[in-house]
N, C-alpha and C. Protein backbone atom coordinates (compact mmCIF):
# COMPACT_ATOMS: atom_id res chain seq x y z
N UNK A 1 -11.98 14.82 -35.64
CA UNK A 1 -10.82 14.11 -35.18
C UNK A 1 -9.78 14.08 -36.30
N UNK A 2 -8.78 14.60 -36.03
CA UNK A 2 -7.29 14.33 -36.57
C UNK A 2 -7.19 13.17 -37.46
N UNK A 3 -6.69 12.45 -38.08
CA UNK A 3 -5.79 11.25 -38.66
C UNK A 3 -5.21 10.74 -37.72
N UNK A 4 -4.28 11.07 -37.49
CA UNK A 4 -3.04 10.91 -36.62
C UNK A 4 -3.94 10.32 -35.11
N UNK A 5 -5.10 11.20 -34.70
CA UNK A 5 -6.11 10.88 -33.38
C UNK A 5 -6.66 9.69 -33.72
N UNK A 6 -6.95 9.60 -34.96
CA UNK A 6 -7.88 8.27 -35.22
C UNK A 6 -6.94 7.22 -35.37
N UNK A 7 -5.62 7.35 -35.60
CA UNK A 7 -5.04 5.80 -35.21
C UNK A 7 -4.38 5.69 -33.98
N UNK A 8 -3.98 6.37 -33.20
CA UNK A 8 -4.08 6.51 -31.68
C UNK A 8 -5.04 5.66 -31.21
N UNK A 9 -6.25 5.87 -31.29
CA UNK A 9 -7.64 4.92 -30.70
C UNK A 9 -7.35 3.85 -30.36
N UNK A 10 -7.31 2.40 -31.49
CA UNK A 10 -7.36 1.67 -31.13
C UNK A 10 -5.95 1.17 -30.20
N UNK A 11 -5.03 1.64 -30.47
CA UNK A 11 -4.17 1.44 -29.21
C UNK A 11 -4.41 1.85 -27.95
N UNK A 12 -5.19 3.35 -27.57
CA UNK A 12 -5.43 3.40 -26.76
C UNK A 12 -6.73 2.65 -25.85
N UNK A 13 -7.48 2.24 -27.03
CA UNK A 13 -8.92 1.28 -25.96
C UNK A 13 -7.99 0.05 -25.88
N UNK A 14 -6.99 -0.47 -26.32
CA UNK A 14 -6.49 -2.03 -26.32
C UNK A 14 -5.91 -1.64 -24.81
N UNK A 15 -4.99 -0.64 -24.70
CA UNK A 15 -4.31 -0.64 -23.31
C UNK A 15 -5.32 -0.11 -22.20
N UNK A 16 -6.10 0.13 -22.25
CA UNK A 16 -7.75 0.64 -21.28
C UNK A 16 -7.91 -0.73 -20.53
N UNK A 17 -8.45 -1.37 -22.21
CA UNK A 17 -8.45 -2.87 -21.97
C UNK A 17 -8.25 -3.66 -21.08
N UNK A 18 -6.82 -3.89 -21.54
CA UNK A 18 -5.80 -4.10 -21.17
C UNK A 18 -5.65 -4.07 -19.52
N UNK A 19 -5.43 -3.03 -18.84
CA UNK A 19 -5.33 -2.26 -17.87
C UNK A 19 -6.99 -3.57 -16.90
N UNK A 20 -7.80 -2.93 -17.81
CA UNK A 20 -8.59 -3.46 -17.13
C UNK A 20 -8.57 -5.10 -16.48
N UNK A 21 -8.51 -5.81 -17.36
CA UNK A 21 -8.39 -7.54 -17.51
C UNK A 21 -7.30 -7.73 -16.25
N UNK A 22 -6.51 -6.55 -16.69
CA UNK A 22 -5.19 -7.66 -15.98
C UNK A 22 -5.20 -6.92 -14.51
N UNK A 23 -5.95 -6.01 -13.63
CA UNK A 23 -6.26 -5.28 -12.69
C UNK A 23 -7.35 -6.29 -12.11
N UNK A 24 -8.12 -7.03 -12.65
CA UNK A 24 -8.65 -8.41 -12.29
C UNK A 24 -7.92 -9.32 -11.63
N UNK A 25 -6.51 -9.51 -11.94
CA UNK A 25 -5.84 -10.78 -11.87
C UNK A 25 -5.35 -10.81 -10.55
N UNK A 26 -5.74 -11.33 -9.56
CA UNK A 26 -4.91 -11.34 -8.38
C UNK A 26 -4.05 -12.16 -8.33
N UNK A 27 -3.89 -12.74 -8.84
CA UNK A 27 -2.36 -13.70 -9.29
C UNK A 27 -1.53 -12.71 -9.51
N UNK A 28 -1.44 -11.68 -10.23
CA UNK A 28 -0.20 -10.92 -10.34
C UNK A 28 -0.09 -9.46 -9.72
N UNK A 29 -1.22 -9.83 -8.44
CA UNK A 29 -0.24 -8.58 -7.52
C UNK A 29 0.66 -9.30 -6.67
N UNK A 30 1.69 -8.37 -6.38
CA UNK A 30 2.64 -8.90 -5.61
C UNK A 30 2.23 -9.04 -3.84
N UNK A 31 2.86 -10.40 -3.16
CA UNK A 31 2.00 -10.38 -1.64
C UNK A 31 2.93 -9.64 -0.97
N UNK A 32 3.04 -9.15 0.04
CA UNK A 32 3.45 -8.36 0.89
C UNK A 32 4.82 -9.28 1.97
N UNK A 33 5.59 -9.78 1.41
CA UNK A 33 6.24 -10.86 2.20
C UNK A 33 7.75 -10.30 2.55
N UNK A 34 8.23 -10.87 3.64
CA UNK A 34 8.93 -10.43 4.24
C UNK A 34 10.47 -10.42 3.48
N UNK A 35 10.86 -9.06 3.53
CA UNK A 35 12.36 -8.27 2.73
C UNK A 35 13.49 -9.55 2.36
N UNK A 36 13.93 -9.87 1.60
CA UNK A 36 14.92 -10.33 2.00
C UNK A 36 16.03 -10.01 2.08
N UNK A 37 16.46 -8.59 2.45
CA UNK A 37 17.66 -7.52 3.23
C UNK A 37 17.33 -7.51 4.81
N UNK A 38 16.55 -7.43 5.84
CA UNK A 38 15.73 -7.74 7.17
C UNK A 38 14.92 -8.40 7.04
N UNK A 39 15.60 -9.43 8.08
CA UNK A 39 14.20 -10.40 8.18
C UNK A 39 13.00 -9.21 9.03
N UNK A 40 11.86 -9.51 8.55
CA UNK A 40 11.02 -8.87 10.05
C UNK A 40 10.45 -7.87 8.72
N UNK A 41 10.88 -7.44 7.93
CA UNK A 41 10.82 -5.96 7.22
C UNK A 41 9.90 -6.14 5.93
N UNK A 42 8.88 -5.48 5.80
CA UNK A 42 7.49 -6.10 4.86
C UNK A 42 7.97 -5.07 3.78
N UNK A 43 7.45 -5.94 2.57
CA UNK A 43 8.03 -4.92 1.76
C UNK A 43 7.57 -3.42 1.42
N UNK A 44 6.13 -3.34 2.57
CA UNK A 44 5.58 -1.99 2.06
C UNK A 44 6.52 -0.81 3.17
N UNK A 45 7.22 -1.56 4.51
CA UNK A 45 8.45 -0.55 4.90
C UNK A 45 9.27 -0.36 4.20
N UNK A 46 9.77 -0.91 3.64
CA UNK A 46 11.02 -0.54 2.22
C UNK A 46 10.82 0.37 1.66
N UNK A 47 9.54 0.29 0.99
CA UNK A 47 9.00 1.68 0.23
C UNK A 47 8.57 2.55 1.39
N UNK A 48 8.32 2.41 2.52
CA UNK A 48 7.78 3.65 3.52
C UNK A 48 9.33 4.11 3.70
N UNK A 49 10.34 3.65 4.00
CA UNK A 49 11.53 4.34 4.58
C UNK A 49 12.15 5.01 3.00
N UNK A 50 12.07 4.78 1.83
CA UNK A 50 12.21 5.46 0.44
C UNK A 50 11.63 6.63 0.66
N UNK A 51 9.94 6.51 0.74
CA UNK A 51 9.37 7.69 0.52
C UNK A 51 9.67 8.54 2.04
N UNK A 52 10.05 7.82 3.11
CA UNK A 52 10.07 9.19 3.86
C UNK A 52 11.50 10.08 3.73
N UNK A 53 12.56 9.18 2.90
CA UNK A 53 13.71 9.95 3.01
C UNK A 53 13.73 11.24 2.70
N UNK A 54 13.07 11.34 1.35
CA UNK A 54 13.24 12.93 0.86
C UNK A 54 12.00 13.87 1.47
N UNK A 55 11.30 13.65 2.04
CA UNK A 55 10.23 14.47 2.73
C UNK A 55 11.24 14.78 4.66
N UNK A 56 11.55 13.72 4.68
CA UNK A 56 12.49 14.16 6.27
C UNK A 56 13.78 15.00 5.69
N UNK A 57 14.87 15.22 4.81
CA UNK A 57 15.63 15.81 4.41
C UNK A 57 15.30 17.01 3.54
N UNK A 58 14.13 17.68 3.79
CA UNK A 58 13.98 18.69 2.59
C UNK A 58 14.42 19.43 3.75
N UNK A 59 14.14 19.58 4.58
CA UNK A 59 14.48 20.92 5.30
C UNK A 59 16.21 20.92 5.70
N UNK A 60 17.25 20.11 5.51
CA UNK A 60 18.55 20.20 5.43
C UNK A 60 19.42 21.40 4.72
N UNK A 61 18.77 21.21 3.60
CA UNK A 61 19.44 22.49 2.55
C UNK A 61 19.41 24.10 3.55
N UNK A 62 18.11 24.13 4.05
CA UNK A 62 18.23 25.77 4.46
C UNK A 62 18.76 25.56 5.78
N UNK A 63 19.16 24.38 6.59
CA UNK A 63 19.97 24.27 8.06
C UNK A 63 21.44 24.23 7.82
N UNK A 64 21.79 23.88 6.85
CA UNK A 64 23.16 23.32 6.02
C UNK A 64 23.45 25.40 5.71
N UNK A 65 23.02 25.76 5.02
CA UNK A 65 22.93 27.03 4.42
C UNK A 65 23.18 28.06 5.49
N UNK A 66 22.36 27.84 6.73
CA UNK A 66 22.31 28.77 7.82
C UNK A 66 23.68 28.36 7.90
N UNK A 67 24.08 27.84 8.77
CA UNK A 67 25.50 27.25 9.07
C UNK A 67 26.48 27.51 8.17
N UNK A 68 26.43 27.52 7.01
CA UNK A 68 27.23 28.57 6.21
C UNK A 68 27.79 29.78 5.67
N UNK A 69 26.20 30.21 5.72
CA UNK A 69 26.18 31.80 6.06
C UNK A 69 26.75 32.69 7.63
N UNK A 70 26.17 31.55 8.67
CA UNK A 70 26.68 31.94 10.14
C UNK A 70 25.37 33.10 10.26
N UNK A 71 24.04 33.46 9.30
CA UNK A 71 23.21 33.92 9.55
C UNK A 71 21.74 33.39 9.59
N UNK A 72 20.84 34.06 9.61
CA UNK A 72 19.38 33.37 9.97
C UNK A 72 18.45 34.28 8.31
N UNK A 73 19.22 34.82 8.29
CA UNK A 73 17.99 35.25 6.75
C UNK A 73 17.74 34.56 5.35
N UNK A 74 16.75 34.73 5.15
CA UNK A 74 15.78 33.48 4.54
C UNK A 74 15.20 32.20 4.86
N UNK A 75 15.11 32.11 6.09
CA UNK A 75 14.77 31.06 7.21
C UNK A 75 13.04 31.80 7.79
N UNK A 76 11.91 30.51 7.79
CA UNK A 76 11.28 30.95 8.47
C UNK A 76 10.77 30.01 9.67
N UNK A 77 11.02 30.46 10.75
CA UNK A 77 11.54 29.60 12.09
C UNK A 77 9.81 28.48 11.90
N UNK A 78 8.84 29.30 12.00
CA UNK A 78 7.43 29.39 11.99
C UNK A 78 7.35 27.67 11.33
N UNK A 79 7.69 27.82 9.95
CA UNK A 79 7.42 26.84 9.46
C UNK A 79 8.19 25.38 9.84
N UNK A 80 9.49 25.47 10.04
CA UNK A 80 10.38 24.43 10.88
C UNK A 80 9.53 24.26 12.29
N UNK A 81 8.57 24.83 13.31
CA UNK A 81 8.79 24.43 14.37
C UNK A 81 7.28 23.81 13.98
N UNK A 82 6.12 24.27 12.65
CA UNK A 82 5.10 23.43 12.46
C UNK A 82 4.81 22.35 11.74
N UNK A 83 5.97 22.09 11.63
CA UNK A 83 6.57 21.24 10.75
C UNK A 83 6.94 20.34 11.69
N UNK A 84 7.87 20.38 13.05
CA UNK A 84 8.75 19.25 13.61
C UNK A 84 7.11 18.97 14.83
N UNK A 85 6.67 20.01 14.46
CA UNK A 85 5.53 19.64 15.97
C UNK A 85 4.42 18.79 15.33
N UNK A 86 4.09 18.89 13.71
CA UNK A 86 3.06 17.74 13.50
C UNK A 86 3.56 16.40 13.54
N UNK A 87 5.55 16.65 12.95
CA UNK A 87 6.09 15.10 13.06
C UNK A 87 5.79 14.71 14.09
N UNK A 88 5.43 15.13 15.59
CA UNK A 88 5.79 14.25 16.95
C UNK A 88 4.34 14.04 16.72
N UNK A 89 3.18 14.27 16.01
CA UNK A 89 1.63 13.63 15.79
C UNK A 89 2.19 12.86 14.90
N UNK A 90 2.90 13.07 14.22
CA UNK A 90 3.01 11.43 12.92
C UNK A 90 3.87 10.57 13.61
N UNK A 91 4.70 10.73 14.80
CA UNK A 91 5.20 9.59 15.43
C UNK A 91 4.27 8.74 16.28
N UNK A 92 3.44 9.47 17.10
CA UNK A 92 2.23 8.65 17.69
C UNK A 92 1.46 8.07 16.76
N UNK A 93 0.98 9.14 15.50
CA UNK A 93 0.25 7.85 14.39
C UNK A 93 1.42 6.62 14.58
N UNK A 94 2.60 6.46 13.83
CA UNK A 94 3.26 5.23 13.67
C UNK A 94 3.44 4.02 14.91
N UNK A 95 3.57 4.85 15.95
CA UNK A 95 3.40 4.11 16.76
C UNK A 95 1.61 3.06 17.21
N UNK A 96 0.98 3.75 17.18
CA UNK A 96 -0.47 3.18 16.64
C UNK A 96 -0.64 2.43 15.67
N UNK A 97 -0.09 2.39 14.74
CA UNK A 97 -0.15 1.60 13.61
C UNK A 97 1.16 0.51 13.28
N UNK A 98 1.95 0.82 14.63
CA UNK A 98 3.25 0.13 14.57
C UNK A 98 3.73 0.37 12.97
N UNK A 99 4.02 1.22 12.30
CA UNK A 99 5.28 1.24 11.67
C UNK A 99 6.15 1.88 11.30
N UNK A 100 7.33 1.36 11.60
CA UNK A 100 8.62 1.41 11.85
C UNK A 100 8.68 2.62 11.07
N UNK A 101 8.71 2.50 9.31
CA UNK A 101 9.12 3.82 8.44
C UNK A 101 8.57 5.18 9.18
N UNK A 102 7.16 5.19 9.16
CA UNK A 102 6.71 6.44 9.76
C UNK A 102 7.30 6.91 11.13
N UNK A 103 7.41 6.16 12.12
CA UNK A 103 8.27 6.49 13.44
C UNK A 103 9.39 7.15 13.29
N UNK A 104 10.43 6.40 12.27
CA UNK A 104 11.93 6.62 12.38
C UNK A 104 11.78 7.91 11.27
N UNK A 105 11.27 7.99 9.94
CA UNK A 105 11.56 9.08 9.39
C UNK A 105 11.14 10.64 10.40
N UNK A 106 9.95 10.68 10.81
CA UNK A 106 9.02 11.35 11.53
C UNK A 106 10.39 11.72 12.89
N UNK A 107 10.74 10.59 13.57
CA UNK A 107 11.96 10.94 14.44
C UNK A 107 13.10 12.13 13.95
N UNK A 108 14.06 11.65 13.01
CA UNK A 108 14.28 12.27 12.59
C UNK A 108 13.92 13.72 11.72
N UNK A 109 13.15 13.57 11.48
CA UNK A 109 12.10 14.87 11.14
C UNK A 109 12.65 15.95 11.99
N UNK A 110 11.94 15.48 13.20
CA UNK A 110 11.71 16.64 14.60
C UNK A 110 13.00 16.65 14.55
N UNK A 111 13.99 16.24 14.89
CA UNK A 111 15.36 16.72 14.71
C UNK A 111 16.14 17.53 13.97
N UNK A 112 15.47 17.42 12.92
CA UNK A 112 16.02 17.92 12.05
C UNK A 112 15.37 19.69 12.49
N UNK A 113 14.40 19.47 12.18
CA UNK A 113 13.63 20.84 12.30
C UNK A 113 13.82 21.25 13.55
N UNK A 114 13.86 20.67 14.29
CA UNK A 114 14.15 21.82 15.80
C UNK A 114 15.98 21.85 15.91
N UNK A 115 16.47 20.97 14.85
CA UNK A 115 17.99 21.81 14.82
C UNK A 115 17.76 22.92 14.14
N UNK A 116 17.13 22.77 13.05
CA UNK A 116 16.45 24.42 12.69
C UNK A 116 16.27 25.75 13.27
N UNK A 117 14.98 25.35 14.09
CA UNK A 117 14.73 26.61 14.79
C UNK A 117 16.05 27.17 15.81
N UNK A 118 16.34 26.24 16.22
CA UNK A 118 17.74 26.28 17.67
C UNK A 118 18.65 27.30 17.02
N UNK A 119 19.35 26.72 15.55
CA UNK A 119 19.84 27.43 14.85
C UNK A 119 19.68 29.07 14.39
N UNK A 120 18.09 29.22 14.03
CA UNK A 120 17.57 30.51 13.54
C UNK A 120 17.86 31.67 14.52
N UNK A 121 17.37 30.80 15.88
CA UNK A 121 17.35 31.38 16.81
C UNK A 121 18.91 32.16 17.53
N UNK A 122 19.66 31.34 17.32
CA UNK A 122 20.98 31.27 18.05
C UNK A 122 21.36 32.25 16.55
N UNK A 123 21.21 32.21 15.37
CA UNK A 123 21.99 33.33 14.20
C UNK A 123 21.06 34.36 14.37
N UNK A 124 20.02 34.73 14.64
CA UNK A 124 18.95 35.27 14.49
C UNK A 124 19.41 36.61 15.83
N UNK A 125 19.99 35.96 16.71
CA UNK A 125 20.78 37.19 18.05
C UNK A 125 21.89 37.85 17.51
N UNK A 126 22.76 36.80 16.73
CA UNK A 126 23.78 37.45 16.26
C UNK A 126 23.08 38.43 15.03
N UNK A 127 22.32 38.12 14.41
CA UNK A 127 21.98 39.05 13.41
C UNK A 127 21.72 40.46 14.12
N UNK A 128 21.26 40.17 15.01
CA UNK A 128 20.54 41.72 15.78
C UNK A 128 21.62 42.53 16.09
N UNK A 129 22.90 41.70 17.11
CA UNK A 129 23.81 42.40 17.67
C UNK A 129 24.84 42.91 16.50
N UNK A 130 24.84 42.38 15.14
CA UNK A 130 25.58 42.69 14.25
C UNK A 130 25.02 44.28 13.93
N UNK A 131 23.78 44.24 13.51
CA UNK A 131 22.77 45.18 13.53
C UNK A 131 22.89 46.25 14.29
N UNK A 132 22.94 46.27 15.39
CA UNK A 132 23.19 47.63 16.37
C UNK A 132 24.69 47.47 16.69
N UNK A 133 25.67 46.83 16.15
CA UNK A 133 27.26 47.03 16.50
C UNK A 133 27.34 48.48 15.34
C-alpha cells in the first residue's frame, strides 16, 4: 500500500461508518408527503415526472431533424414504433399502479414516436420518388 493509500483509510472506514449509522436512522428519511406546488402530488411524482422528461424527449432531436431535412435518412422507423408500442404497456402499468408520472410521460411518449414513424414514412415516399425522378 501507497502512503498516500494509507491515509485515505481512515477517512474512508469513518464515512463507511458513517453511511452505515446514519442509514439506521429513520428519523432522517424524508416521508413521502404531499407537494406543496399540487395539492394531491406525492413527492415521489415530482421526481417521476423529472425522470420521465428526458427519456420521453430523446426521440425529438431525430423528428425535429427529419422535418428539417424534409428527408427520412438516418431514421430507424423499427425502433420509434418499438419504442411507442411498449409505452402503451407502460401506460397500462401506470394506470394499475395509478401513477400519474408514468401515464402522462408514457402518453406522450407514443406521440411522440408515432409522430416519428408517420413522419419517416410520409419522407421516406418522397425519398423514393426523388430517387427515380
Amino acid at each position: 500500500m501507497t502512503r498516500d493509500a494509507c491515509k485515505r483509510l481512515p477517512a474512508c472506514g469513518a464515512i463507511v461508518l458513517s453511511t452505515i449509522v446514519l442509514s439506521g436512522c429513520e428519523s432522517l428519511t424524508l416521508p413521502d408527503t404531499s407537494s406543496l406546488f399540487f395539492p394531491g402530488f406525492q413527492k415521489s411524482e415530482v421526481f417521476g415526472f423529472v425522470a420521465g422528461f428526458g427519456t420521453t424527449f430523446a426521440a425529438v432531436p431525430d423528428l425535429i431533424g427529419m422535418f428539417r431535412r424534409r428527408s427520412s435518412k438516418g431514421i430507424n422507423p423499427t425502433m420509434a414504433s418499438i419504442i411507442g408500442t411498449f409505452q402503451i404497456v407502460w401506460i397500462y402499468y401506470g394506470l394499475l399502479i395509478e401513477s400519474r408520472p408514468v401515464i402522462a410521460w408514457n402518453l406522450l411518449g407514443v406521440i411522440i414516436n408515432f409522430l416519428t414513424v408517420g413522419a419517416y414514412l410520409r419522407f421516406s415516399r418522397h425519398d423514393t420518388q426523388r430517387a427515380t425522378d
